[in-house]
N, C-alpha and C. Protein backbone atom coordinates (compact mmCIF):
# COMPACT_ATOMS: atom_id res chain seq x y z
N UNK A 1 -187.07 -270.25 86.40
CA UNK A 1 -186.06 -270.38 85.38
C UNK A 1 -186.48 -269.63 84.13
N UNK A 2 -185.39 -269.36 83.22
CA UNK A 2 -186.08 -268.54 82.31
C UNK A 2 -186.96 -269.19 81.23
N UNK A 3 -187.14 -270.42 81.35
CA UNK A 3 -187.94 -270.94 80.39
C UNK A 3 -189.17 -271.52 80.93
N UNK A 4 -189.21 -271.09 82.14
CA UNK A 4 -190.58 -271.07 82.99
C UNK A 4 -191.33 -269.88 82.46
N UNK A 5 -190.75 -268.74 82.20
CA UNK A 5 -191.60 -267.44 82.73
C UNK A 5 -192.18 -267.65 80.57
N UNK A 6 -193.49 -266.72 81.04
CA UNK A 6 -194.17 -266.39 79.56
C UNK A 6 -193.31 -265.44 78.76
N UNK A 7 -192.65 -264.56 79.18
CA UNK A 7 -192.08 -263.90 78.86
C UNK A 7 -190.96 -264.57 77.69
N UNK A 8 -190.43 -265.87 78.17
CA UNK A 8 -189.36 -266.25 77.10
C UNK A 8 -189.87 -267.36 76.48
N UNK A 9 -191.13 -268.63 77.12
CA UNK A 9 -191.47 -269.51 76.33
C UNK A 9 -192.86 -268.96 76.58
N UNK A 10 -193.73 -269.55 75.52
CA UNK A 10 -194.79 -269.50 75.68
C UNK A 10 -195.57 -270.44 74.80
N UNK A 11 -196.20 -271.17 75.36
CA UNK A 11 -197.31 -272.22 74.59
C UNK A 11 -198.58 -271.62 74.13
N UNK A 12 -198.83 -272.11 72.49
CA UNK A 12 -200.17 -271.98 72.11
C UNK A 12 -200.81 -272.89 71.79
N UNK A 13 -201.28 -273.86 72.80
CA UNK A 13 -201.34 -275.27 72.56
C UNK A 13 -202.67 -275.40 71.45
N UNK A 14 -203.48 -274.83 71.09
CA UNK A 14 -204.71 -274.63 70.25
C UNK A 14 -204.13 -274.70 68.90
N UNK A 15 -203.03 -273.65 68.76
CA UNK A 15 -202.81 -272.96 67.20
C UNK A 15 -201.52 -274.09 67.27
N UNK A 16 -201.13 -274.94 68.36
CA UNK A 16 -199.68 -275.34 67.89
C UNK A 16 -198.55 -275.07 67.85
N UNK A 17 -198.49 -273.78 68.43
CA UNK A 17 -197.60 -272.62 68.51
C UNK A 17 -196.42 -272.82 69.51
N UNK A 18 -195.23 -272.69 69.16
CA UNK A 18 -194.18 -272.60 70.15
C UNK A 18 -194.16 -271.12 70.05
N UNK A 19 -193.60 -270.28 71.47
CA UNK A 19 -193.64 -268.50 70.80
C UNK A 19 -192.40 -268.72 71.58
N UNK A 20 -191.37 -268.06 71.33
CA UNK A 20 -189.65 -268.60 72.15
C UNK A 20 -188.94 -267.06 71.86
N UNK A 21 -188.70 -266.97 73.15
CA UNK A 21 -187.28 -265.79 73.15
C UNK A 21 -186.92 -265.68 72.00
N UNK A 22 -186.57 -264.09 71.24
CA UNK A 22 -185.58 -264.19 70.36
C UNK A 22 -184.04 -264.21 70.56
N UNK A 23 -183.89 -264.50 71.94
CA UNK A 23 -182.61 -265.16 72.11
C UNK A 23 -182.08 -266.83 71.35
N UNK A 24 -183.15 -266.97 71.52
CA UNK A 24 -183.25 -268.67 70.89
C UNK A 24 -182.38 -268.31 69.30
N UNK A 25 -183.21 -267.51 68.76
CA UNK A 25 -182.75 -266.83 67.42
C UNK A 25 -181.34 -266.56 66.96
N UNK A 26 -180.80 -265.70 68.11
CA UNK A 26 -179.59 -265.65 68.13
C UNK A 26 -178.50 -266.28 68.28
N UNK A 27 -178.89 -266.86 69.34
CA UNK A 27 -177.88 -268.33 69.56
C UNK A 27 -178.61 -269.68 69.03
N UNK A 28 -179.03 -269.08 67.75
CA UNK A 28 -179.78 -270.66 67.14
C UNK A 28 -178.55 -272.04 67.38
N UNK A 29 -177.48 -271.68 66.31
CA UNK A 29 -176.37 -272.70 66.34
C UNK A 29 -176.33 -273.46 68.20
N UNK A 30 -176.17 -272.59 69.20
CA UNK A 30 -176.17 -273.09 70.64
C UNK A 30 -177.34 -274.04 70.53
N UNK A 31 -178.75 -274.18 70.39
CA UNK A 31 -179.82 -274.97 70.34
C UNK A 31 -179.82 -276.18 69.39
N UNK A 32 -179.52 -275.95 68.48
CA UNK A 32 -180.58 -276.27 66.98
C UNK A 32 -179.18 -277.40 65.95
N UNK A 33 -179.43 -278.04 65.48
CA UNK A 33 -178.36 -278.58 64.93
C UNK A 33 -178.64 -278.61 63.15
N UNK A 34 -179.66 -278.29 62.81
CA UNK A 34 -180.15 -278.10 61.62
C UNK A 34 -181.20 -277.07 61.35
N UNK A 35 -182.80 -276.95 62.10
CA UNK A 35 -183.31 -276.36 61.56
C UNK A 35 -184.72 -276.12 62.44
N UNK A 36 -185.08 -274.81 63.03
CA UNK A 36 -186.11 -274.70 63.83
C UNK A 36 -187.24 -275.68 63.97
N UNK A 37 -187.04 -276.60 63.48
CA UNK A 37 -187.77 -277.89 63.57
C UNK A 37 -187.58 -278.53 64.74
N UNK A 38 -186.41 -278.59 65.40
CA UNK A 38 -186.07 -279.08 66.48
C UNK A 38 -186.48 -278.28 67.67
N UNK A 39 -186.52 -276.84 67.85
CA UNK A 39 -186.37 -276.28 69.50
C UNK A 39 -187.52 -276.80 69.93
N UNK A 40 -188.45 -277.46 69.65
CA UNK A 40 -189.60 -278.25 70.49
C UNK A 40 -189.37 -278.91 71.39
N UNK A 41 -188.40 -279.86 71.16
CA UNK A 41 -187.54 -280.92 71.64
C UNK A 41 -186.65 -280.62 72.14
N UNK A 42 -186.11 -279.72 72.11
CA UNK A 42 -184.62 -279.39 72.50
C UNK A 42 -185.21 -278.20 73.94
N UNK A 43 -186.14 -277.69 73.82
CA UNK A 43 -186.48 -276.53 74.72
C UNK A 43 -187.18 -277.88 75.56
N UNK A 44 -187.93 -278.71 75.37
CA UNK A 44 -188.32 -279.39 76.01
C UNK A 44 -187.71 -279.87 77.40
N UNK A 45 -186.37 -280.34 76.86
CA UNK A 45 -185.24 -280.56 77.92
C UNK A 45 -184.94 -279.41 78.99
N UNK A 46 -185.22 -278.40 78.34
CA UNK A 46 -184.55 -277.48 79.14
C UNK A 46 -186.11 -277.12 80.31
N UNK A 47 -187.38 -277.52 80.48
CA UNK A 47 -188.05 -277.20 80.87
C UNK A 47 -188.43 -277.98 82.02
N UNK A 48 -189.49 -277.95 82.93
CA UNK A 48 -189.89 -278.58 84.23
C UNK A 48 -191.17 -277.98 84.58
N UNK A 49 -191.84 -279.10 85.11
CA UNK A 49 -193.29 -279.16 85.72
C UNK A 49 -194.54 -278.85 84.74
N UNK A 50 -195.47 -277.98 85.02
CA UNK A 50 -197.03 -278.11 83.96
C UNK A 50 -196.49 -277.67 82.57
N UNK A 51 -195.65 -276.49 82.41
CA UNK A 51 -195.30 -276.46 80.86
C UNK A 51 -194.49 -277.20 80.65
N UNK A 52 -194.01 -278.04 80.78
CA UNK A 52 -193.30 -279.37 80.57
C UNK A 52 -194.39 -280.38 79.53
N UNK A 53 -195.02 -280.65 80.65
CA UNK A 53 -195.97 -281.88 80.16
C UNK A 53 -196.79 -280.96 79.52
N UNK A 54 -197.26 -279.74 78.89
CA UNK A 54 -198.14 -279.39 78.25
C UNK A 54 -197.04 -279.45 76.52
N UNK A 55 -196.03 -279.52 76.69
CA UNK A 55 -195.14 -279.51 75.56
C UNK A 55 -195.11 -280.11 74.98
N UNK A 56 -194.74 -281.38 76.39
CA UNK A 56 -195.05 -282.77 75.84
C UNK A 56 -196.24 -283.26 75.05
N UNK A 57 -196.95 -282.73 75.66
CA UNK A 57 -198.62 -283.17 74.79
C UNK A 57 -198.98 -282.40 73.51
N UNK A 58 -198.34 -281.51 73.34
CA UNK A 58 -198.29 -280.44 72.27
C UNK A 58 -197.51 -281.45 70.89
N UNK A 59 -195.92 -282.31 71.24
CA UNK A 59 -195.27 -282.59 70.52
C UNK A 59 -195.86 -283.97 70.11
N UNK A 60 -196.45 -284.58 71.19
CA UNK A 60 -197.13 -285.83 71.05
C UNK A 60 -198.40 -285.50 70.13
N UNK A 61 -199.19 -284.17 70.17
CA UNK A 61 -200.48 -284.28 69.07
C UNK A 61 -200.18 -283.75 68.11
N UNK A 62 -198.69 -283.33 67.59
CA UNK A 62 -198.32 -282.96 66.63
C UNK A 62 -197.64 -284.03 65.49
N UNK A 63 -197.28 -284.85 66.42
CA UNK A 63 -196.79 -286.11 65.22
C UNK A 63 -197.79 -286.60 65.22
N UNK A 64 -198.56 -287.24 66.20
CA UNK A 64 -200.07 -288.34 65.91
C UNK A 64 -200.42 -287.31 64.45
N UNK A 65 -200.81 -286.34 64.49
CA UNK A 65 -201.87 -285.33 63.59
C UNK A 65 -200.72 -285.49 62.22
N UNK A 66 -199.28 -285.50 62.17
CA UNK A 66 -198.33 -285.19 61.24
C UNK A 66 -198.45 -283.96 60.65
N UNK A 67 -198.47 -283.50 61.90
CA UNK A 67 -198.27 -282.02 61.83
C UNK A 67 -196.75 -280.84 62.61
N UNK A 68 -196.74 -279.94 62.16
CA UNK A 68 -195.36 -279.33 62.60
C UNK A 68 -195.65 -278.25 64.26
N UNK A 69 -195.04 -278.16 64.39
CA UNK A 69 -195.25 -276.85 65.54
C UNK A 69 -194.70 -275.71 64.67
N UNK A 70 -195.38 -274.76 64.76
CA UNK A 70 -194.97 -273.29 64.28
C UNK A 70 -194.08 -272.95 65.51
N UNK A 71 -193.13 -272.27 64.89
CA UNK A 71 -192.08 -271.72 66.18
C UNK A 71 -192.23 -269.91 65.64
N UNK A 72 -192.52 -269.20 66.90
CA UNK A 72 -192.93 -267.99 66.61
C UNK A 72 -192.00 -266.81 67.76
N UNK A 73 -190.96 -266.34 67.22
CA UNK A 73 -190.33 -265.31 67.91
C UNK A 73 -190.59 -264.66 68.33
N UNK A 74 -191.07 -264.44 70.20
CA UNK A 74 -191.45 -263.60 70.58
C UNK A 74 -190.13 -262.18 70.74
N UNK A 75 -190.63 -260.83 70.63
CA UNK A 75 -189.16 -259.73 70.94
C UNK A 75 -188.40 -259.81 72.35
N UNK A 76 -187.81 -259.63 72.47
CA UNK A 76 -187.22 -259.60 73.47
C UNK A 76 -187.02 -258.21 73.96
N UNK A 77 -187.72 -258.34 75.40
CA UNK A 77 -187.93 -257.38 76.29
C UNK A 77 -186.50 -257.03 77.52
N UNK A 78 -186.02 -256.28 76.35
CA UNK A 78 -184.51 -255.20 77.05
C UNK A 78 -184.67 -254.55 78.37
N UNK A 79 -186.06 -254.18 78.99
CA UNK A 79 -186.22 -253.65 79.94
C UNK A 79 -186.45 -254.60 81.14
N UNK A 80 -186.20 -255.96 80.59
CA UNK A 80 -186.88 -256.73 82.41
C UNK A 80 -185.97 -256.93 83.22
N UNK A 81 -184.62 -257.33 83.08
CA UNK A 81 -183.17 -256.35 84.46
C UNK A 81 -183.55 -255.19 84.96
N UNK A 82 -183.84 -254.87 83.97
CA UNK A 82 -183.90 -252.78 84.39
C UNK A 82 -184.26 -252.90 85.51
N UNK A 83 -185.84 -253.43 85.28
CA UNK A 83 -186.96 -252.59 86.24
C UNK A 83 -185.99 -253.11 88.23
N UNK A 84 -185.08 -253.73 88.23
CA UNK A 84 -184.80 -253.76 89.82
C UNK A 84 -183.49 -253.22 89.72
N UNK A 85 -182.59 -252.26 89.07
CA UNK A 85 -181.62 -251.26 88.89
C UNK A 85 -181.92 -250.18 89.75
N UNK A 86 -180.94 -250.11 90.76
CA UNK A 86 -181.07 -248.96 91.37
C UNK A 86 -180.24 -247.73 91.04
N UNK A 87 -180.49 -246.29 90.97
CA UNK A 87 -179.74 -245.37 90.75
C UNK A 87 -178.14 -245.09 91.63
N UNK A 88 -176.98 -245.07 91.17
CA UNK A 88 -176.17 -245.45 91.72
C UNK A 88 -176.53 -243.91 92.40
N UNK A 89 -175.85 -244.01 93.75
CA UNK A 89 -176.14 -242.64 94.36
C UNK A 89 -174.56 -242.67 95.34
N UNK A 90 -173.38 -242.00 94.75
CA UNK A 90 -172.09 -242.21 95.75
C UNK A 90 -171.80 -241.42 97.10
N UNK A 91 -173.10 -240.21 97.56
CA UNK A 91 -173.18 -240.33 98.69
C UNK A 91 -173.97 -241.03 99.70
N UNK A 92 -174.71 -241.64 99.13
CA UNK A 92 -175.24 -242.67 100.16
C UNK A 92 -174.16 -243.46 100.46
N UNK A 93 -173.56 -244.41 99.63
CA UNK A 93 -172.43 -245.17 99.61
C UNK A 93 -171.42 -244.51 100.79
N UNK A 94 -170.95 -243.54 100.51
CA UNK A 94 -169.76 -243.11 101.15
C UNK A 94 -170.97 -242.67 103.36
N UNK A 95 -171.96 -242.51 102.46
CA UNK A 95 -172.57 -242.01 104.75
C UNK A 95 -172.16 -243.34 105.12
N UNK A 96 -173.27 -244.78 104.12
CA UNK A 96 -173.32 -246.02 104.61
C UNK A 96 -172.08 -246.53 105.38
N UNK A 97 -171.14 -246.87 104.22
CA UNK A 97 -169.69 -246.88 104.06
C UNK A 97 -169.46 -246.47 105.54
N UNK A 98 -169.49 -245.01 105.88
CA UNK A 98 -168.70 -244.56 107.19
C UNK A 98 -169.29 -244.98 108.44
N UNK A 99 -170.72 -245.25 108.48
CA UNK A 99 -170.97 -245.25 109.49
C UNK A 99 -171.07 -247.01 109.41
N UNK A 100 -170.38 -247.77 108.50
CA UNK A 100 -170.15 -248.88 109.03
C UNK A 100 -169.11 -249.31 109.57
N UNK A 101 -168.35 -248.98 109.05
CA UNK A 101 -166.36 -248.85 109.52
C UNK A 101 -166.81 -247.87 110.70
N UNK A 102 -167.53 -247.21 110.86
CA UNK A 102 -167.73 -246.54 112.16
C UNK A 102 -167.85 -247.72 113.55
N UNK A 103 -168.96 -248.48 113.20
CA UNK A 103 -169.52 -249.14 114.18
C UNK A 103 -168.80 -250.50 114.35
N UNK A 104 -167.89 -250.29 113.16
CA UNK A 104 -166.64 -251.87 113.64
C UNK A 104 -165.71 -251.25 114.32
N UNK A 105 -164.99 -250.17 113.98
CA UNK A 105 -163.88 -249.85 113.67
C UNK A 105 -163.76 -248.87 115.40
N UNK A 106 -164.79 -248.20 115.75
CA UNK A 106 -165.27 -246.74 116.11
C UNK A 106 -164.75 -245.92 115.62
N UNK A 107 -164.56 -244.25 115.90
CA UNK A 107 -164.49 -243.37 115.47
C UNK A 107 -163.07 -242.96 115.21
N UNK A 108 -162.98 -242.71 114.26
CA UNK A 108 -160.89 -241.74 114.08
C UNK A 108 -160.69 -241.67 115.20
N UNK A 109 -161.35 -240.58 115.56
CA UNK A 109 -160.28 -239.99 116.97
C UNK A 109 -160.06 -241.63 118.25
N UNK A 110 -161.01 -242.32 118.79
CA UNK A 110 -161.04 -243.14 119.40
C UNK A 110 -159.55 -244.25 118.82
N UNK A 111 -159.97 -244.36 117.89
CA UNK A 111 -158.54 -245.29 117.79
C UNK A 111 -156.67 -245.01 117.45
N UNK A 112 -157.05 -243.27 117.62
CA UNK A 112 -155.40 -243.34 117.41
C UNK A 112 -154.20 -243.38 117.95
N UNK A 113 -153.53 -244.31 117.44
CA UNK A 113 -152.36 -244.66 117.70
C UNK A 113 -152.69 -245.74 117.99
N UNK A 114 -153.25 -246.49 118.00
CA UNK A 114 -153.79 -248.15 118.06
C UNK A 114 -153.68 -248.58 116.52
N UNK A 115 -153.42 -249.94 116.83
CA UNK A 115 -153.33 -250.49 115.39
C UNK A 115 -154.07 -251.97 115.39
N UNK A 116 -154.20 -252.34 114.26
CA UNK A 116 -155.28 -253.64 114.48
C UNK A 116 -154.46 -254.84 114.27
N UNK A 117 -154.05 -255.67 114.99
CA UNK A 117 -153.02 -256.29 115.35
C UNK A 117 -153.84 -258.15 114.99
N UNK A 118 -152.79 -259.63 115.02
CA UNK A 118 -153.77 -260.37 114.89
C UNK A 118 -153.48 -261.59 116.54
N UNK A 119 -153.99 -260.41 117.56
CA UNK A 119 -153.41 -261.25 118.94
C UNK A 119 -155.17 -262.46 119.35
N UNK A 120 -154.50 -263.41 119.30
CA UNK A 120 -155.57 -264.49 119.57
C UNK A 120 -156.29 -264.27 121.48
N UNK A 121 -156.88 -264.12 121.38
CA UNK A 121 -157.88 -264.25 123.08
C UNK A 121 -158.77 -265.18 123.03
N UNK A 122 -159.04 -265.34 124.08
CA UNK A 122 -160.22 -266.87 124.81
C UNK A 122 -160.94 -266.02 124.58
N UNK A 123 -162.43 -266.17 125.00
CA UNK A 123 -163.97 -265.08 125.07
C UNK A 123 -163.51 -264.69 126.32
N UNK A 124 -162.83 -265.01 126.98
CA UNK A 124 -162.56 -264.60 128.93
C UNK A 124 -161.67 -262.95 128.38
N UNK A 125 -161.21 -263.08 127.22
CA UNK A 125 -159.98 -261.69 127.01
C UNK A 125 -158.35 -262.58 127.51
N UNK A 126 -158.57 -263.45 128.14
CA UNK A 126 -156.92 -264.22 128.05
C UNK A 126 -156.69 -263.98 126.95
N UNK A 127 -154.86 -263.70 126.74
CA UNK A 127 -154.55 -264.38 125.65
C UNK A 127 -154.06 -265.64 125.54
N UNK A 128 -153.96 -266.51 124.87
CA UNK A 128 -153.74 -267.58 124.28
C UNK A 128 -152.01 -267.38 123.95
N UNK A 129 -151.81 -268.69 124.06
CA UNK A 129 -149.95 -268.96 124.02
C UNK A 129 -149.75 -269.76 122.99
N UNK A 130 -149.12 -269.90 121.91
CA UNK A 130 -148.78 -271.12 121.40
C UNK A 130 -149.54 -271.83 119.94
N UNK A 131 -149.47 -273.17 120.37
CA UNK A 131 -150.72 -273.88 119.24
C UNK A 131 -151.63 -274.51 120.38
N UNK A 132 -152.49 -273.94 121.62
CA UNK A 132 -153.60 -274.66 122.38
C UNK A 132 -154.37 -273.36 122.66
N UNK A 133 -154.60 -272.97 121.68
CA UNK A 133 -155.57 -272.09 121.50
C UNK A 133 -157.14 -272.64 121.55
N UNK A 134 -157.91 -271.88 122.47
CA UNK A 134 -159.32 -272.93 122.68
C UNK A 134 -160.40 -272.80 121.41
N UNK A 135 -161.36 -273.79 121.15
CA UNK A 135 -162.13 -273.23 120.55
C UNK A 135 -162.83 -272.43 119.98
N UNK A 136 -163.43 -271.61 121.18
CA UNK A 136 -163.67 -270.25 121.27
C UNK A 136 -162.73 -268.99 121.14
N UNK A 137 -161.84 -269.06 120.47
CA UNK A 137 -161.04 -267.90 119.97
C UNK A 137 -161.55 -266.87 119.32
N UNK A 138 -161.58 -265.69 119.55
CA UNK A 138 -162.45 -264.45 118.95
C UNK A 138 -160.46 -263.79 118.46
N UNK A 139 -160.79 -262.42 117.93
CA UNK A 139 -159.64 -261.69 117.37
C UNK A 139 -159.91 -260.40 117.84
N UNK A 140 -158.96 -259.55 118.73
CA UNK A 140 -159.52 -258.29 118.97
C UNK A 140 -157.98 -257.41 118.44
N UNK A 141 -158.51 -256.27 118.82
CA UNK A 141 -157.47 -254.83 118.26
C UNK A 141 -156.21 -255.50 119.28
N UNK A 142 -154.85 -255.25 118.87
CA UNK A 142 -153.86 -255.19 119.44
C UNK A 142 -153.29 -253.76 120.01
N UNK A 143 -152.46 -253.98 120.88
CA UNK A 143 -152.04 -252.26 121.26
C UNK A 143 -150.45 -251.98 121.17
C-alpha cells in the first residue's frame, strides 16, 4: 500500500520524525482538520503491520515525553509510474492485433462469404432447438 512503502511514509523513530509524501501537503484539508499536528494519528489509521506498531510507539513516547512529532515532507518522486511505462509502439499492436483475430477468426481469404452467426450447438456439433439447450453449449460460425 502506499503508506507501506519508504518512499511515501517514513519513520525516524530516534529524531521523532514523521517524513510523509508531499502529497499529504497537498491534500492537507483531505487529512488534517486543523493542523499538521494530527497526520500522526490520522496516517496511523491508514497504516498496517511493523510500521504500524512502530508509529504507535513513536506516538505513545511522544506524549509520555510531552513531546511533538516533527512532520517532515519528503519530495515527491514523479518518476515511480514511469519506470514500468512501456513505449507505445503501433506496429507491434497492429502484427499482435492480426495475428490474433487471425487465430480466432482464421485468415480473410478462409472465411469469405461466411458470416459469424449466433447458432447454439451441443460439443457433439448438434444443433440445439428451442429453450433445452444442454449445458454444454459452445457458439460456432454460422453459414
Amino acid at each position: 500500500s502506499f503508506c507501506e512503502s519508504d518512499l511515501n511514509i517514513h519513520l525516524q523513530t530516534d529524531k521523532k520524525e514523521l517524513r510523509i509524501s508531499k502529497i499529504f501537503a497537498w491534500y492537507k484539508q483531505d487529512f488534517v482538520q486543523q493542523s499538521s499536528k494530527e497526520y500522526p494519528s490520522v496516517i496511523l489509521q491508514l497504516m498496517i503491520g511493523m510500521k504500524k506498531h512502530s508509529l504507535e510507539r513513536m506516538i505513545d513516547d511522544a506524549e509520555r515525553e510531552s513531546q511533538q512529532i516533527k512532520i517532515v515532507y519528503l519530495p515527491y518522486d514523479w518518476s515511480t509510474g514511469a519506470k514500468q511505462i512501456e513505449t507505445f509502439n503501433a506496429n507491434a499492436l497492429k502484427t499482435k492485433e492480426r495475428s490474433v483475430l487471425k487465430s480466432v477468426f482464421g485468415s480473410p481469404k478462409s472465411n469469405k462469404g461466411k458470416r459469424f452467426g449466433s447458432t447454439p450447438t451441443t460439443t457433439s456439433g448438434q444443433r440445439t432447438g428451442g429453450n433445452g439447450s444442454p449445458p454444454s453449449t459452445t457458439w460456432t460460425r454460422g453459414h
